[in-house]
PDB file of N, CA and C in Angstrom:
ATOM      1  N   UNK A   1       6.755  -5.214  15.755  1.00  0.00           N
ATOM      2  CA  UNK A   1       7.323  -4.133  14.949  1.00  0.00           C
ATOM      3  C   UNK A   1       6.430  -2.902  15.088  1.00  0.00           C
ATOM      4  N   UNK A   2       7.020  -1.683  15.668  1.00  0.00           N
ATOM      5  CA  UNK A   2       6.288  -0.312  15.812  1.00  0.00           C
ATOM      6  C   UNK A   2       5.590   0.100  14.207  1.00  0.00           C
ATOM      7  N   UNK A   3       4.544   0.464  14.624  1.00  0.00           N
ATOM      8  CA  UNK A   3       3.750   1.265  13.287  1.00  0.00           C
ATOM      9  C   UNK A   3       4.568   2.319  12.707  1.00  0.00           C
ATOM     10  N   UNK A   4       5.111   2.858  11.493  1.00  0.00           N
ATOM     11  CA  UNK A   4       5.530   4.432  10.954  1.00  0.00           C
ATOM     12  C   UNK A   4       4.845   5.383  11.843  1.00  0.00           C
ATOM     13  N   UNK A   5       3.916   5.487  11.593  1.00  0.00           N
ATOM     14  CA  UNK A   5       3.073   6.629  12.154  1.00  0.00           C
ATOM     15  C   UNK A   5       3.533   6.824  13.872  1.00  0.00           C
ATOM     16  N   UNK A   6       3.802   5.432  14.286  1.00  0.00           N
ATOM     17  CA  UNK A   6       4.104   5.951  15.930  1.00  0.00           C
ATOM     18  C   UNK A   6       5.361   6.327  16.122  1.00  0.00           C
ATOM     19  N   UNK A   7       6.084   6.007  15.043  1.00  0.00           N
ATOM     20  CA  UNK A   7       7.497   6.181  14.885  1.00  0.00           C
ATOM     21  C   UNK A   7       7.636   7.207  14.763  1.00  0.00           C
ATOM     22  N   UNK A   8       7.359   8.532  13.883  1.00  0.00           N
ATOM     23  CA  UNK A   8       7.067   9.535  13.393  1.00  0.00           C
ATOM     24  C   UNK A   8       6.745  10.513  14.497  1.00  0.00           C
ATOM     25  N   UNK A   9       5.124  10.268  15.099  1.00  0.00           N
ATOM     26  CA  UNK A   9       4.611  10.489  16.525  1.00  0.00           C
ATOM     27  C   UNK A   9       5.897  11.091  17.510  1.00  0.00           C
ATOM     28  N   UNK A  10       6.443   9.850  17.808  1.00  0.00           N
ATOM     29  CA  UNK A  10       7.880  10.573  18.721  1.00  0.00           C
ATOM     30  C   UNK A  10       8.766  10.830  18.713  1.00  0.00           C
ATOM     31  N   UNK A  11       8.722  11.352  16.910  1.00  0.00           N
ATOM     32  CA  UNK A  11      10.276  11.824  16.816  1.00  0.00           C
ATOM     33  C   UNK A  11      10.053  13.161  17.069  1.00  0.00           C
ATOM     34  N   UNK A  12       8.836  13.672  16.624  1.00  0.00           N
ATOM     35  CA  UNK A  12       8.663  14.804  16.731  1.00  0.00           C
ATOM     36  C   UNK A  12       7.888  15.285  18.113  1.00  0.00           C
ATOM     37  N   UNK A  13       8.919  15.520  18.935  1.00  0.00           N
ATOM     38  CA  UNK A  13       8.850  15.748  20.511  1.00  0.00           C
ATOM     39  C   UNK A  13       7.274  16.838  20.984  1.00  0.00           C
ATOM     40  N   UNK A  14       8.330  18.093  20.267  1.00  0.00           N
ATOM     41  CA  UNK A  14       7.531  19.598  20.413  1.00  0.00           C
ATOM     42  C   UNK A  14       5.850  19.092  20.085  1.00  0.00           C
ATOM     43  N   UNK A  15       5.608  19.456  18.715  1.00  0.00           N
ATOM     44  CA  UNK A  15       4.496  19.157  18.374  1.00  0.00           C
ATOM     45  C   UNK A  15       3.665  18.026  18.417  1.00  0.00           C
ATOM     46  N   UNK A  16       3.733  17.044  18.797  1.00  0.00           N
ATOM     47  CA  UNK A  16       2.848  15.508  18.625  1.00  0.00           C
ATOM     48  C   UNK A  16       2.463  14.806  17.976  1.00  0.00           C
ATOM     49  N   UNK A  17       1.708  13.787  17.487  1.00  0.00           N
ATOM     50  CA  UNK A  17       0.831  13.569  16.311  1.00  0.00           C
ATOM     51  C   UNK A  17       0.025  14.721  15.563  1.00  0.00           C
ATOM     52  N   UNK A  18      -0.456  15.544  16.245  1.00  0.00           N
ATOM     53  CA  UNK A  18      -1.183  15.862  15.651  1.00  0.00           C
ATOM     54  C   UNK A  18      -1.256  16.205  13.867  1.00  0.00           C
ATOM     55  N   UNK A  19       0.220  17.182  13.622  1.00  0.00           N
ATOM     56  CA  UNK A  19       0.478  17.846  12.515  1.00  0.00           C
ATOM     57  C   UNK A  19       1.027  16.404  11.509  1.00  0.00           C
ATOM     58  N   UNK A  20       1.133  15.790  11.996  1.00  0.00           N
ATOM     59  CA  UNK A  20       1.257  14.247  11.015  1.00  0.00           C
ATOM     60  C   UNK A  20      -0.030  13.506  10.594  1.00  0.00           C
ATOM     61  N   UNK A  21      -0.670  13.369  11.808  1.00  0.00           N
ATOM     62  CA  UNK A  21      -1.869  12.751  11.171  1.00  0.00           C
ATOM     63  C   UNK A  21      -2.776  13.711  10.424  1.00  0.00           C
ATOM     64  N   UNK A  22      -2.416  14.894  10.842  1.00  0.00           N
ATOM     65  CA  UNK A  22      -2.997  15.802  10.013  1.00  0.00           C
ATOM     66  C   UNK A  22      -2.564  15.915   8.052  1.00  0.00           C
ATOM     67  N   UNK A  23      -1.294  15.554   8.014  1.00  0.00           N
ATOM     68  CA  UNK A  23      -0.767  15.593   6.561  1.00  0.00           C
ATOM     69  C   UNK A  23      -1.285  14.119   5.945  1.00  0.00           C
ATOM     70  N   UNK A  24      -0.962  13.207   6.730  1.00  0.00           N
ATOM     71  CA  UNK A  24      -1.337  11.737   6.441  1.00  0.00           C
ATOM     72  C   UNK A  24      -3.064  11.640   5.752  1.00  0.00           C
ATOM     73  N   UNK A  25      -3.665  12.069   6.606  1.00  0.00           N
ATOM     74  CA  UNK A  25      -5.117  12.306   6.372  1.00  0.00           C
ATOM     75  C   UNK A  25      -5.122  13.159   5.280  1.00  0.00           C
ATOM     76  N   UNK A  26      -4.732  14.177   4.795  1.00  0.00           N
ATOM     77  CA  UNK A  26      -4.829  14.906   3.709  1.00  0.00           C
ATOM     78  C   UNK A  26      -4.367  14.860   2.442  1.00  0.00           C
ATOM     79  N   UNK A  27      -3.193  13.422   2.662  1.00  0.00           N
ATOM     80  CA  UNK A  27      -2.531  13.147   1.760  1.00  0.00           C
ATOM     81  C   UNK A  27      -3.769  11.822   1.119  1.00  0.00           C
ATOM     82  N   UNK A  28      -4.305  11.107   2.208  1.00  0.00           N
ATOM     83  CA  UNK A  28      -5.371  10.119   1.936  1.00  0.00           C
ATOM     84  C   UNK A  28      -6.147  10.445   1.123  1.00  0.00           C
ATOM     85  N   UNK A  29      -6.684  11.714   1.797  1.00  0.00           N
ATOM     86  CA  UNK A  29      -8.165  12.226   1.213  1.00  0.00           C
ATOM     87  C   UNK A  29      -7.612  12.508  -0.241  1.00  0.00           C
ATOM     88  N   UNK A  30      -6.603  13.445  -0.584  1.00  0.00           N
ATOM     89  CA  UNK A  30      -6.284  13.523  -2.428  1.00  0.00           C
ATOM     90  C   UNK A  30      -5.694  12.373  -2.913  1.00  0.00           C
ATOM     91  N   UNK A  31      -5.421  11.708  -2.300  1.00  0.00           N
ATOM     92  CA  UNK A  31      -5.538  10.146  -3.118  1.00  0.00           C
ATOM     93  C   UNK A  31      -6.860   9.285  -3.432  1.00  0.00           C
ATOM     94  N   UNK A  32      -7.287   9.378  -2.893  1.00  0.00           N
ATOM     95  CA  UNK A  32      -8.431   8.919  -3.236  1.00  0.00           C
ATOM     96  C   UNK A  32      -9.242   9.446  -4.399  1.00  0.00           C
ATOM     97  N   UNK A  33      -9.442  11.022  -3.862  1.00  0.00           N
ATOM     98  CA  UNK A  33     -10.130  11.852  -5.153  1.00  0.00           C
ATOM     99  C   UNK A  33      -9.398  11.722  -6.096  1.00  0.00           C
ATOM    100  N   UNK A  34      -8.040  11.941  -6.401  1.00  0.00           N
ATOM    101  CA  UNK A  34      -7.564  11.660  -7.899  1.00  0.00           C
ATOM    102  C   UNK A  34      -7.758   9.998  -8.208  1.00  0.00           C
ATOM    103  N   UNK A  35      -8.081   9.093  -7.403  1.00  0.00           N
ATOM    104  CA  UNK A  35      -8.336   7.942  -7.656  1.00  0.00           C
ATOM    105  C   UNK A  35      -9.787   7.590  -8.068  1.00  0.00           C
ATOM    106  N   UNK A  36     -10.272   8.039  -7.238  1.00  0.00           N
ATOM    107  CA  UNK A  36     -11.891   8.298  -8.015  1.00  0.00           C
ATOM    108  C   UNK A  36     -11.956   9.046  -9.744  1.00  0.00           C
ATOM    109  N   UNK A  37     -11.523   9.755  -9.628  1.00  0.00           N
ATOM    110  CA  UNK A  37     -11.198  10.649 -10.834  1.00  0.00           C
ATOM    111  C   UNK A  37     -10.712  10.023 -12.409  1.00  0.00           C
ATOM    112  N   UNK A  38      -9.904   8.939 -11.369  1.00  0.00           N
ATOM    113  CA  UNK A  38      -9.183   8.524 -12.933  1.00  0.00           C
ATOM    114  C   UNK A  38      -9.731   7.099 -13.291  1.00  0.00           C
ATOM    115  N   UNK A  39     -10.707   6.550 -12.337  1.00  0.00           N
ATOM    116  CA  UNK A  39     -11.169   5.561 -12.547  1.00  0.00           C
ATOM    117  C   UNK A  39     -12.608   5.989 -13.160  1.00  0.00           C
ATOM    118  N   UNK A  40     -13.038   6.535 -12.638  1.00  0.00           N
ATOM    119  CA  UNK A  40     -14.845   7.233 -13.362  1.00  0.00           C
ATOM    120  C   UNK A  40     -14.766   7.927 -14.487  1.00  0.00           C
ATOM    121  N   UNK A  41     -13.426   8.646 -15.010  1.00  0.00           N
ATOM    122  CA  UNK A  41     -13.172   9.361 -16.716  1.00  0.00           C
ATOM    123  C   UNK A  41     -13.535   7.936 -17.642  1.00  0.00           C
ATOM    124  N   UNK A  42     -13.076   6.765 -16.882  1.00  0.00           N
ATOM    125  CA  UNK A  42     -13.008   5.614 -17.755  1.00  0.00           C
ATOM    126  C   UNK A  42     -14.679   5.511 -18.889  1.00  0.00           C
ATOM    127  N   UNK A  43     -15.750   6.361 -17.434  1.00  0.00           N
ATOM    128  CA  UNK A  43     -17.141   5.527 -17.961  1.00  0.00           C
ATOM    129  C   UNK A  43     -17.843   7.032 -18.206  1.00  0.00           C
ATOM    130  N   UNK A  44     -16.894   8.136 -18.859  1.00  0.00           N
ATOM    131  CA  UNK A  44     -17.460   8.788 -19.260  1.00  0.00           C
ATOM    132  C   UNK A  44     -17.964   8.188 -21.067  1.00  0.00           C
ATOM    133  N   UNK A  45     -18.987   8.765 -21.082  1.00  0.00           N
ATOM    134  CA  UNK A  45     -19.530   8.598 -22.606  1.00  0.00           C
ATOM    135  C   UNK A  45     -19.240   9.793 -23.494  1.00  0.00           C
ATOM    136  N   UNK A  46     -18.558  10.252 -24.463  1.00  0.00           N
ATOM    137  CA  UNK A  46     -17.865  10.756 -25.383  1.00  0.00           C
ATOM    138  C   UNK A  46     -18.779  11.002 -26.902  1.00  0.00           C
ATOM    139  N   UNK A  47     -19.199   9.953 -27.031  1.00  0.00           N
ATOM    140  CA  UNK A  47     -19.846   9.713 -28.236  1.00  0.00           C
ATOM    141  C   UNK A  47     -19.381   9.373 -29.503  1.00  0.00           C
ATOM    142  N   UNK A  48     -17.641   9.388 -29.183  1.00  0.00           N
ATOM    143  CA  UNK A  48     -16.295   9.105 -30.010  1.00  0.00           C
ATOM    144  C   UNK A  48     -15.417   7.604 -29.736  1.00  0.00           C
ATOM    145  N   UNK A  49     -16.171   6.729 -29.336  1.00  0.00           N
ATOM    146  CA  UNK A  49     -15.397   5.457 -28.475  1.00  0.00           C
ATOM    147  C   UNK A  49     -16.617   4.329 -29.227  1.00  0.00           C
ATOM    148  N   UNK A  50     -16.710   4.692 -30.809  1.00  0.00           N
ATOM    149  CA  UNK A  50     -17.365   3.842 -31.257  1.00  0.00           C
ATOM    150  C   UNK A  50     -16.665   2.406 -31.833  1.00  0.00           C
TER     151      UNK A  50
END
């Protein structure tokens, strides 16, 4: 079974991978940071979570 990404790759003739793996990767990278984000608010200290 072909990967998405290669699927994707040749649909789009003109341009190539590039501008895909380019969104893919950028879509990664702000997933993560809002994932970092919402997991580390957890172990903020407040001083109100008595």
């Amino acid at each position: 079974m072909p990967h998405t990404a290669v699927l994707i790759a040749a649909a789009s003739q003109e341009q190539g991978p590039g501008a895909t793996l380019r969104i893919a990767l950028l879509v990664s990278i702000l997933g993560a940071v809002l994932l970092a984000w919402f997991l580390l608010r957890g172990y903020r200290n407040d001083d109100n979570n008595d």
